[in-house]
C-alpha atoms as a PDB file:
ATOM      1  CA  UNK A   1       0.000   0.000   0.000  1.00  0.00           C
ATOM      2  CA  UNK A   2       0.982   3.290  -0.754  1.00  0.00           C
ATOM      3  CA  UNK A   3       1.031   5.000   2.580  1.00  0.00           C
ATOM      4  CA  UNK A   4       3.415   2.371   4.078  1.00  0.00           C
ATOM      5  CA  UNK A   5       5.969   2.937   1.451  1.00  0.00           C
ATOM      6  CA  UNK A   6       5.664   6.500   2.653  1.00  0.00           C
ATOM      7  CA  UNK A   7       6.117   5.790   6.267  1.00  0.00           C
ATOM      8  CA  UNK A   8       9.388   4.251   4.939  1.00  0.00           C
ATOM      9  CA  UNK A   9      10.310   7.012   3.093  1.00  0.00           C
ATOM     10  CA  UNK A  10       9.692   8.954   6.091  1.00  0.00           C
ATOM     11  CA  UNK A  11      12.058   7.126   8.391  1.00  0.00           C
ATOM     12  CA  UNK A  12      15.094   7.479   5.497  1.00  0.00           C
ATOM     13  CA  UNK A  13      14.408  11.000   5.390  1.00  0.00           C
ATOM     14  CA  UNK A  14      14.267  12.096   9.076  1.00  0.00           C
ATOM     15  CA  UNK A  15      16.208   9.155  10.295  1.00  0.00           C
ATOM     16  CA  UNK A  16      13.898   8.893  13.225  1.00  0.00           C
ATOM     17  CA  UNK A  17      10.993   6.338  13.715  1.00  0.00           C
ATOM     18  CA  UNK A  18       7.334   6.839  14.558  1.00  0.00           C
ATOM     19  CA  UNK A  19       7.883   7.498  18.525  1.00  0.00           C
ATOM     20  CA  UNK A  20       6.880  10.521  20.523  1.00  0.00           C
ATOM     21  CA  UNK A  21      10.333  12.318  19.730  1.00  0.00           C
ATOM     22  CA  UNK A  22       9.630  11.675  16.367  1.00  0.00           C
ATOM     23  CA  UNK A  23       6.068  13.067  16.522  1.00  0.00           C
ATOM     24  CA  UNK A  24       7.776  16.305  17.708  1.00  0.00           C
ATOM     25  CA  UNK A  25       9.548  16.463  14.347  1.00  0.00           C
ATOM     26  CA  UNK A  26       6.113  15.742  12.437  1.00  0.00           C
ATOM     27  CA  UNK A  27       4.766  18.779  14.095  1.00  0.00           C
ATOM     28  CA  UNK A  28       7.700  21.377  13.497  1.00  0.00           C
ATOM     29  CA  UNK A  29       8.296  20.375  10.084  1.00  0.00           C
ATOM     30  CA  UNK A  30       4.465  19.877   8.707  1.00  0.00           C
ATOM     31  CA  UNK A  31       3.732  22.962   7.926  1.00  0.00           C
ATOM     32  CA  UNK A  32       6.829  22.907   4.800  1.00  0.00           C
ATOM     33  CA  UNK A  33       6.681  19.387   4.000  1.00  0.00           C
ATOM     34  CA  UNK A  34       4.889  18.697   1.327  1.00  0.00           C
ATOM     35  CA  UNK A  35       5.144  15.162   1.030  1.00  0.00           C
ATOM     36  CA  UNK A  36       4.986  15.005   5.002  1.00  0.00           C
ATOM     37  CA  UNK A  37       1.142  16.013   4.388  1.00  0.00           C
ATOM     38  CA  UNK A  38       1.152  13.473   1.993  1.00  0.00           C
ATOM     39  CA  UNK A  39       2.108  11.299   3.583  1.00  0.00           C
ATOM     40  CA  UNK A  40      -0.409  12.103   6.928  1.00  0.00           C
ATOM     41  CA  UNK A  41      -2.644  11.954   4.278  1.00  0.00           C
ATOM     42  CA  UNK A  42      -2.645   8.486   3.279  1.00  0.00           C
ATOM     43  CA  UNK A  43      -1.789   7.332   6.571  1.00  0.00           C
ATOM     44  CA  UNK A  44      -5.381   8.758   7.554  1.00  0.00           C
ATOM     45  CA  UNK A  45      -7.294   7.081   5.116  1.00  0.00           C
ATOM     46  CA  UNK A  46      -5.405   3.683   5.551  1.00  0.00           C
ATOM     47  CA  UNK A  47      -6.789   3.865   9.017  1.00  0.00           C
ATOM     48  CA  UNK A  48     -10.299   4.663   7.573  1.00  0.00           C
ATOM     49  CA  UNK A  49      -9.676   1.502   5.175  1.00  0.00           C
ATOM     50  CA  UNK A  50      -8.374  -1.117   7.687  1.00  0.00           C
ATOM     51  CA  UNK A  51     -11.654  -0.500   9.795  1.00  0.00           C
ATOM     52  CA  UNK A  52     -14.553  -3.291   9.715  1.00  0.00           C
ATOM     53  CA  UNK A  53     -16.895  -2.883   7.485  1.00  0.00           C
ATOM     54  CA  UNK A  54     -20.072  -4.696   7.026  1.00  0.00           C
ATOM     55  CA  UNK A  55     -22.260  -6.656   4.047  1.00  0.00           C
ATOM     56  CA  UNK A  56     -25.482  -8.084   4.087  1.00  0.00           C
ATOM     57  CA  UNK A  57     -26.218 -10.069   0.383  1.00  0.00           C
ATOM     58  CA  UNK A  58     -29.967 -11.366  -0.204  1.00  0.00           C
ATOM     59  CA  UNK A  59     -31.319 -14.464  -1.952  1.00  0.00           C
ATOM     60  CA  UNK A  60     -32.759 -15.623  -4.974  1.00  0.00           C
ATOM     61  CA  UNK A  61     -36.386 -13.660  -6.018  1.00  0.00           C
ATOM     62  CA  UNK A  62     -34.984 -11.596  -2.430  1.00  0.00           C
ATOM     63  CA  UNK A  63     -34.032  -7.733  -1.591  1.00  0.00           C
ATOM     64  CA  UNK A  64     -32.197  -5.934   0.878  1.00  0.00           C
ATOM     65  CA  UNK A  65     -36.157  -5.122   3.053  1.00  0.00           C
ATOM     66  CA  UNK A  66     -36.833  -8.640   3.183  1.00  0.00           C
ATOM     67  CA  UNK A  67     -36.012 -11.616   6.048  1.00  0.00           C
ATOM     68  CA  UNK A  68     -34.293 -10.513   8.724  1.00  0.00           C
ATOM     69  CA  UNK A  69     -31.453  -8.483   6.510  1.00  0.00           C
ATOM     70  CA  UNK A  70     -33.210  -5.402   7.803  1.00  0.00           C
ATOM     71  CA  UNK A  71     -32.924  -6.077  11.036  1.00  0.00           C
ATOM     72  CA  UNK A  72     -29.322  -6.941  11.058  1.00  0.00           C
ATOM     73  CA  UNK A  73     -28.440  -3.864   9.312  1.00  0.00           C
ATOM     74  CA  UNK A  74     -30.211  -1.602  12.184  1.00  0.00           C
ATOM     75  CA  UNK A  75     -28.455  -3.962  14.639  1.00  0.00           C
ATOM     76  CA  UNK A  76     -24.971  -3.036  13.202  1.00  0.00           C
ATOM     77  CA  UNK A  77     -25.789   0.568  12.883  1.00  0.00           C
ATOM     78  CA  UNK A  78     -26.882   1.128  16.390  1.00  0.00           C
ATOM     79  CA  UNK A  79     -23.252   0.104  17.390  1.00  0.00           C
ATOM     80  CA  UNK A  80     -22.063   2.652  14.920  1.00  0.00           C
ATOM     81  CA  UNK A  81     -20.804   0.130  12.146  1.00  0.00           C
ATOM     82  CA  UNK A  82     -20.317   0.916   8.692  1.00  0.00           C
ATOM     83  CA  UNK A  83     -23.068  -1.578   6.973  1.00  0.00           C
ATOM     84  CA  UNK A  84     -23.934  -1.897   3.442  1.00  0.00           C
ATOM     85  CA  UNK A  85     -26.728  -4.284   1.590  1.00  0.00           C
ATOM     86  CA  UNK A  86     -26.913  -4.274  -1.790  1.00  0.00           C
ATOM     87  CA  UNK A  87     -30.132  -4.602  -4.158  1.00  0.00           C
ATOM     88  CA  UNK A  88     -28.703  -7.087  -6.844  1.00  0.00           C
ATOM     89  CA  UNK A  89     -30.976  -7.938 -10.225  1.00  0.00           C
ATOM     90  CA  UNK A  90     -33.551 -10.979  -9.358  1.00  0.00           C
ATOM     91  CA  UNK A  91     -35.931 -12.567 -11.910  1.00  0.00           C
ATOM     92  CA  UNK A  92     -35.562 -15.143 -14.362  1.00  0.00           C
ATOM     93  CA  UNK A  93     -33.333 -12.884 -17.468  1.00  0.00           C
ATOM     94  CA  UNK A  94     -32.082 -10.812 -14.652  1.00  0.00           C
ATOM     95  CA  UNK A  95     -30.623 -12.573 -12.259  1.00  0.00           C
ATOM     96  CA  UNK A  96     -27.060 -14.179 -13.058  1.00  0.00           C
ATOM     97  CA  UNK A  97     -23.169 -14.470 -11.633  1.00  0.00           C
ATOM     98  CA  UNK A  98     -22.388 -11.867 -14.451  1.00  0.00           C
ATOM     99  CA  UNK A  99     -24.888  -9.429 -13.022  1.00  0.00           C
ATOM    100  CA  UNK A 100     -24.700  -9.696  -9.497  1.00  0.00           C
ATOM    101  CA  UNK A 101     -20.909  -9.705 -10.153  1.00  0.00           C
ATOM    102  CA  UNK A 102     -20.497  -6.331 -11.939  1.00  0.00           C
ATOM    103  CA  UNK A 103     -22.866  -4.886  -8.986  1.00  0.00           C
ATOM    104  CA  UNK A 104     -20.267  -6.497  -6.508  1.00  0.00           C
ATOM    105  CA  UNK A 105     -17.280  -5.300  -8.241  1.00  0.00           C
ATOM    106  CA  UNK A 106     -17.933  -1.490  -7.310  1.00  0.00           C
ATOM    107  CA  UNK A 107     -17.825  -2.268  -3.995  1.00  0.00           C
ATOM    108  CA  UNK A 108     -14.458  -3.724  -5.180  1.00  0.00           C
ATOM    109  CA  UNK A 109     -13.410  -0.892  -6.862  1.00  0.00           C
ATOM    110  CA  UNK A 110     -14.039   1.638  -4.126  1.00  0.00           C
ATOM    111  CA  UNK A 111     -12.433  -0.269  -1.641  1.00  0.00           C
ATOM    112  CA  UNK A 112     -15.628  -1.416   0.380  1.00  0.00           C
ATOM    113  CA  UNK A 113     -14.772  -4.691  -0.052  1.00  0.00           C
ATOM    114  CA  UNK A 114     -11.524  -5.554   1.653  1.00  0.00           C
ATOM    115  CA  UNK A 115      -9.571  -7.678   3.726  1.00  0.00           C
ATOM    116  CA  UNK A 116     -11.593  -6.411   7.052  1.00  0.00           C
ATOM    117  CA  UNK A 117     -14.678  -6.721   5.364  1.00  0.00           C
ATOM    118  CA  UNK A 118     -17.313  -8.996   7.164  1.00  0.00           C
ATOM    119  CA  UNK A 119     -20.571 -10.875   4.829  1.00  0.00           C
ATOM    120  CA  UNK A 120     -23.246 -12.209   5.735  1.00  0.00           C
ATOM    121  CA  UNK A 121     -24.971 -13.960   3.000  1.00  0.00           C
ATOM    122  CA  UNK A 122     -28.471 -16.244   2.559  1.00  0.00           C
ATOM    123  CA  UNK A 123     -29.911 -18.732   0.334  1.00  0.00           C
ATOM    124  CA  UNK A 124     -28.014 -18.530  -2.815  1.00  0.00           C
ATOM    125  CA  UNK A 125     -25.713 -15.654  -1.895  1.00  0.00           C
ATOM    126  CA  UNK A 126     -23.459 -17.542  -0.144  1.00  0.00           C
ATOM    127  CA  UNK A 127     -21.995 -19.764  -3.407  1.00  0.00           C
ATOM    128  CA  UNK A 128     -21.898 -16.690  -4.917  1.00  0.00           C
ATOM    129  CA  UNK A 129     -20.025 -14.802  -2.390  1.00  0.00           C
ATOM    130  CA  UNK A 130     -17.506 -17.769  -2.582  1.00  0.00           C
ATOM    131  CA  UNK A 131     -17.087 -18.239  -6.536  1.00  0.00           C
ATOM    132  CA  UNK A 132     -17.318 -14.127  -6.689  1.00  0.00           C
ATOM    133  CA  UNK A 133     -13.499 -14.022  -3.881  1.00  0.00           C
ATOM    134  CA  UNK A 134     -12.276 -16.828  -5.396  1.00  0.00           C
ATOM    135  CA  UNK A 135     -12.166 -15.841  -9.081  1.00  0.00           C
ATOM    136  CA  UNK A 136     -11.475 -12.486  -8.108  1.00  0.00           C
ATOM    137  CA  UNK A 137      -9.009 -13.503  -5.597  1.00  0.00           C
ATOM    138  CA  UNK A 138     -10.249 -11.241  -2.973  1.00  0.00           C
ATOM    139  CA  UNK A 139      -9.691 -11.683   1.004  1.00  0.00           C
ATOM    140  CA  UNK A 140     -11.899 -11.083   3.687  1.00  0.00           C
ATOM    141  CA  UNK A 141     -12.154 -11.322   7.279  1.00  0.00           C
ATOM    142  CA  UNK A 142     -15.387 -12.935   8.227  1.00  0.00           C
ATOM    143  CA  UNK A 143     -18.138 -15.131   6.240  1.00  0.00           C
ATOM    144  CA  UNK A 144     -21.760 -15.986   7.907  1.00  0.00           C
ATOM    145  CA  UNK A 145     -23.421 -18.036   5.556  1.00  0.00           C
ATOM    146  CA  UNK A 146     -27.260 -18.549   6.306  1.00  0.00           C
ATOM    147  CA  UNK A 147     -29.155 -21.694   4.750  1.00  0.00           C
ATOM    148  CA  UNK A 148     -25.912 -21.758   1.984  1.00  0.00           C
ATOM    149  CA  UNK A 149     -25.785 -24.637  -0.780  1.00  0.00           C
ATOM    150  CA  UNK A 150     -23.846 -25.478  -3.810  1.00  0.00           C
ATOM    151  CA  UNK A 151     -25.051 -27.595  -7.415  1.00  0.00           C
ATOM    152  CA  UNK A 152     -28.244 -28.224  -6.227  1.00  0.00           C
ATOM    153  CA  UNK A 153     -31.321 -28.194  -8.719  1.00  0.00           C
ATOM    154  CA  UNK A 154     -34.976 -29.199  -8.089  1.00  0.00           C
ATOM    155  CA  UNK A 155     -36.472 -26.039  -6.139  1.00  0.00           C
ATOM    156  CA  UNK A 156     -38.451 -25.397  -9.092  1.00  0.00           C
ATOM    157  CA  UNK A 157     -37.516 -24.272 -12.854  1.00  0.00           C
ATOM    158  CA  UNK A 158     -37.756 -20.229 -12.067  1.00  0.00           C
ATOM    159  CA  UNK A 159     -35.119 -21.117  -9.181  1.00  0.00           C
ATOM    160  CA  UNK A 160     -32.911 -23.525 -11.108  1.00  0.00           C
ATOM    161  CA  UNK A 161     -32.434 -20.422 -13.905  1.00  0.00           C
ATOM    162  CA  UNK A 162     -31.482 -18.214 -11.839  1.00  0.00           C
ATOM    163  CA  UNK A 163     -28.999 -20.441  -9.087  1.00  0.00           C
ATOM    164  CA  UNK A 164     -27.593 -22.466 -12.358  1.00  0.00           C
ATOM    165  CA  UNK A 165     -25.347 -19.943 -12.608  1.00  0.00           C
ATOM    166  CA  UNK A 166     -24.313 -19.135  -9.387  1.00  0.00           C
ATOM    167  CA  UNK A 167     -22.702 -22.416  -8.677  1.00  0.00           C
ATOM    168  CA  UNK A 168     -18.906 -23.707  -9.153  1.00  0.00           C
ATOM    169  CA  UNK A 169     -16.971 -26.722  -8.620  1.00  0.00           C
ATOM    170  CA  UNK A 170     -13.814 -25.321  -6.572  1.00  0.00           C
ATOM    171  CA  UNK A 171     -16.120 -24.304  -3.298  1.00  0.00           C
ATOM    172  CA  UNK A 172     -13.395 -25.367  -1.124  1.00  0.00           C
ATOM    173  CA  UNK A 173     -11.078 -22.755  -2.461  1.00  0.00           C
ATOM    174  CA  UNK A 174     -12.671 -20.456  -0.625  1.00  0.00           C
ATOM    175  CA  UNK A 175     -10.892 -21.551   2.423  1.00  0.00           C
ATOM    176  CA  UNK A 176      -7.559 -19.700   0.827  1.00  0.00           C
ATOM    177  CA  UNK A 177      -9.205 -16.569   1.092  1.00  0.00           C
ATOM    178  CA  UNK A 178     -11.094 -16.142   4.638  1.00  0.00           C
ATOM    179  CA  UNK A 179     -10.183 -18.607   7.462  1.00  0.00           C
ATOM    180  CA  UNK A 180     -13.116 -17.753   9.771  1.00  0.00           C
ATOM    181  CA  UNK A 181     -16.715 -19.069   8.143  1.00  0.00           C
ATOM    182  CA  UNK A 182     -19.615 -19.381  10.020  1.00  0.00           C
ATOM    183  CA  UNK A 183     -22.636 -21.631   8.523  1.00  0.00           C
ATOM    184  CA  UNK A 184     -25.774 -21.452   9.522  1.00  0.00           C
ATOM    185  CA  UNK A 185     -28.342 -24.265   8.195  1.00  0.00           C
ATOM    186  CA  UNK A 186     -31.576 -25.729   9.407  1.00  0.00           C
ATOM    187  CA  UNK A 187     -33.002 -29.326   9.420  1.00  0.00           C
ATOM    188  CA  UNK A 188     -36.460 -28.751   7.559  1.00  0.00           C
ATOM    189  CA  UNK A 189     -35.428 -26.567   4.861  1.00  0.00           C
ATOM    190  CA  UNK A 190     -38.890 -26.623   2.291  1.00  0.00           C
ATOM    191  CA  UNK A 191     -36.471 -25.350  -0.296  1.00  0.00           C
ATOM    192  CA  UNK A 192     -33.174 -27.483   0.040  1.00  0.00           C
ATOM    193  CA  UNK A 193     -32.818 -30.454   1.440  1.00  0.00           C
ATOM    194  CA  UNK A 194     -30.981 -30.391   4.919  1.00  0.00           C
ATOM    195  CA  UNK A 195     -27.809 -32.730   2.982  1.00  0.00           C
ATOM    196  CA  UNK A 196     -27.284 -30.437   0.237  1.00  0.00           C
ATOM    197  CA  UNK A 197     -26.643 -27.594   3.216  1.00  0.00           C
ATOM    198  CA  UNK A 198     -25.031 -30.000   5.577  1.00  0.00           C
ATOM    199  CA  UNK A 199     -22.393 -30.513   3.213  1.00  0.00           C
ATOM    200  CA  UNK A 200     -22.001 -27.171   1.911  1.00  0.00           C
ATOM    201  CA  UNK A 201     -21.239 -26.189   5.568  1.00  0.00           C
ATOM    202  CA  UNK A 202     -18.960 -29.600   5.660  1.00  0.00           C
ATOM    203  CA  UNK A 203     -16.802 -28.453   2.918  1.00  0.00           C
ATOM    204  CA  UNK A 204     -16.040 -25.065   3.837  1.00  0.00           C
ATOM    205  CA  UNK A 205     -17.330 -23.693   7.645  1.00  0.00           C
ATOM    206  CA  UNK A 206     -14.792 -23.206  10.717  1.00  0.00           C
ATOM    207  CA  UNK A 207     -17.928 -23.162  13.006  1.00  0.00           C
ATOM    208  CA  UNK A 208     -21.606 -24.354  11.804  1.00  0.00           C
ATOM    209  CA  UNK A 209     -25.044 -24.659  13.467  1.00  0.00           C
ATOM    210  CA  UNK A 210     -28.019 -26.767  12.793  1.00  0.00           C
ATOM    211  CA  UNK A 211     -31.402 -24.898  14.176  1.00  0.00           C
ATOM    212  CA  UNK A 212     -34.165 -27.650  14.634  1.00  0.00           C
ATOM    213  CA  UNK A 213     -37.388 -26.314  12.659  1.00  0.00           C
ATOM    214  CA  UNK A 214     -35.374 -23.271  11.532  1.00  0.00           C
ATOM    215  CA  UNK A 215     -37.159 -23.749   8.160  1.00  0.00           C
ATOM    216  CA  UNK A 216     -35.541 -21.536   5.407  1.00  0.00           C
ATOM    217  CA  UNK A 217     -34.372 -19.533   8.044  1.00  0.00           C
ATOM    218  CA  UNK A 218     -36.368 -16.249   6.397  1.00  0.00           C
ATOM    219  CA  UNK A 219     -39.638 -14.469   7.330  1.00  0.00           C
ATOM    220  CA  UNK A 220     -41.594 -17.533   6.027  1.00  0.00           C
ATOM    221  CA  UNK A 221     -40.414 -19.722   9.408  1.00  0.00           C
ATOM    222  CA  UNK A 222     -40.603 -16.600  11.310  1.00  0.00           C
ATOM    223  CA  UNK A 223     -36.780 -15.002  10.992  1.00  0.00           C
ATOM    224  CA  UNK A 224     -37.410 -11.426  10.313  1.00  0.00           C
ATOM    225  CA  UNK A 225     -34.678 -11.337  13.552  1.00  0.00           C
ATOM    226  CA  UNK A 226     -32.283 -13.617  13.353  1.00  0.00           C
ATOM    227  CA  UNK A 227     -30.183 -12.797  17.191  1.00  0.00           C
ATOM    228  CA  UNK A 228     -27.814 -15.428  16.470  1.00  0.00           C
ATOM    229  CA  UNK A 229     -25.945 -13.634  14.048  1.00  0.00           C
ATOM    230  CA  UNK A 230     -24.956 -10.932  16.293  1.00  0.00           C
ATOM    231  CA  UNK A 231     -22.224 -13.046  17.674  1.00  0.00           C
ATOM    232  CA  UNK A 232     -20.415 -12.953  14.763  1.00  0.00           C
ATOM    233  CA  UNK A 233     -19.543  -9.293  14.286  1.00  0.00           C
END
């Protein structure tokens, strides 16, 4: 990162390091040091970018006001977290990896998506979280994957369209870019059957939990709050 070479450049220059003496310097010599402001700069928003941040990705036929993604977002916000939930396409035509990818890839581009980034992800989102990090090679710190599931067809044909393309064959990959995933699953899913989930959080969790009539763990079995999750921030 750029503001670390400049810390480095720093030290050569004023042959000092980053100590309270050294802070002295900073403060005489800021005001005619052009690349000293540069360099406070970039050391400011470095600090801004290694903080936490937070997304929540809906489902299949889903939004961002649906389930208990609303909830979760006013959760993180009343502990004055920086919380995002995207509206990706849905709809059979609409909803695809390429689309939901190029939405994704802003948050890539302006740096929301990091290395301290934390996702929470249901239904379908989760695959695509993991295909979307791995081809993109992207790291992040956390992964809470609600009700996830990989190559499974047979909710219906709408559903099949638009999950086909979600899925990929490398899900264990995933583990080379976040070592701390959380799955959530239930054991009376109506739309996938509890092995299909069982094994998706086999493959790929560090922790995983079964909830006994959890359902599809969405405002259909009665999750518009979903308190669990609040351990993992």
């Amino acid at each position: 990162m750029k503001f670390l070479k400049l810390l480095k450049i720093l030290k050569k220059k004023w042959n000092c390091s980053l100590s309270i003496d050294s802070g002295k310097i900073l403060k005489k010599t800021i005001k005619n040091d052009k690349m000293l402001m540069e360099l406070i700069n970039f050391i400011l928003k470095g600090l801004i970018w290694l903080k936490n941040n937070y997304l929540i990705i809906h489902g299949s036929f889903g939004s961002p006001f649906v389930n208990w993604i609303p909830w979760l977002r006013t959760e993180l916000e009343k502990k004055n977290l920086e919380v995002y939930t995207p509206d990706f396409p849905t709809g059979v035509g609409y909803q695809n990896y390429d689309n939901w990818s190029k939405l994704l890839k802003t948050y890539v581009e302006s740096k929301i998506l990091n290395e301290n980034t934390i996702i929470y992800a249901h239904s379908i989102a989760p695959v695509f979280i993991c295909k979307f990090l791995v081809e993109n090679k992207i790291k992040v710190k956390r992964l809470v994957f609600v009700c996830g599931f990989n190559n499974y067809l047979g909710i219906n044909e709408e559903y099949d369209a638009v999950n086909k393309s979600m899925y990929f064959d490398n899900l264990e990959d995933i583990k080379q870019y976040c070592d701390d995933i959380v799955c959530y699953y239930s054991d009376n899913d109506p739309y996938v059957k509890y092995n299909a989930e069982k094994e998706f959080a086999d493959t790929i969790s560090t922790e995983q939990y079964c909830i006994h009539n959890g359902g599809h763990l969405n405002t259909e079995s009665n999750y518009n709050e979903f308190k669990e999750l609040l351990k993992n921030i």
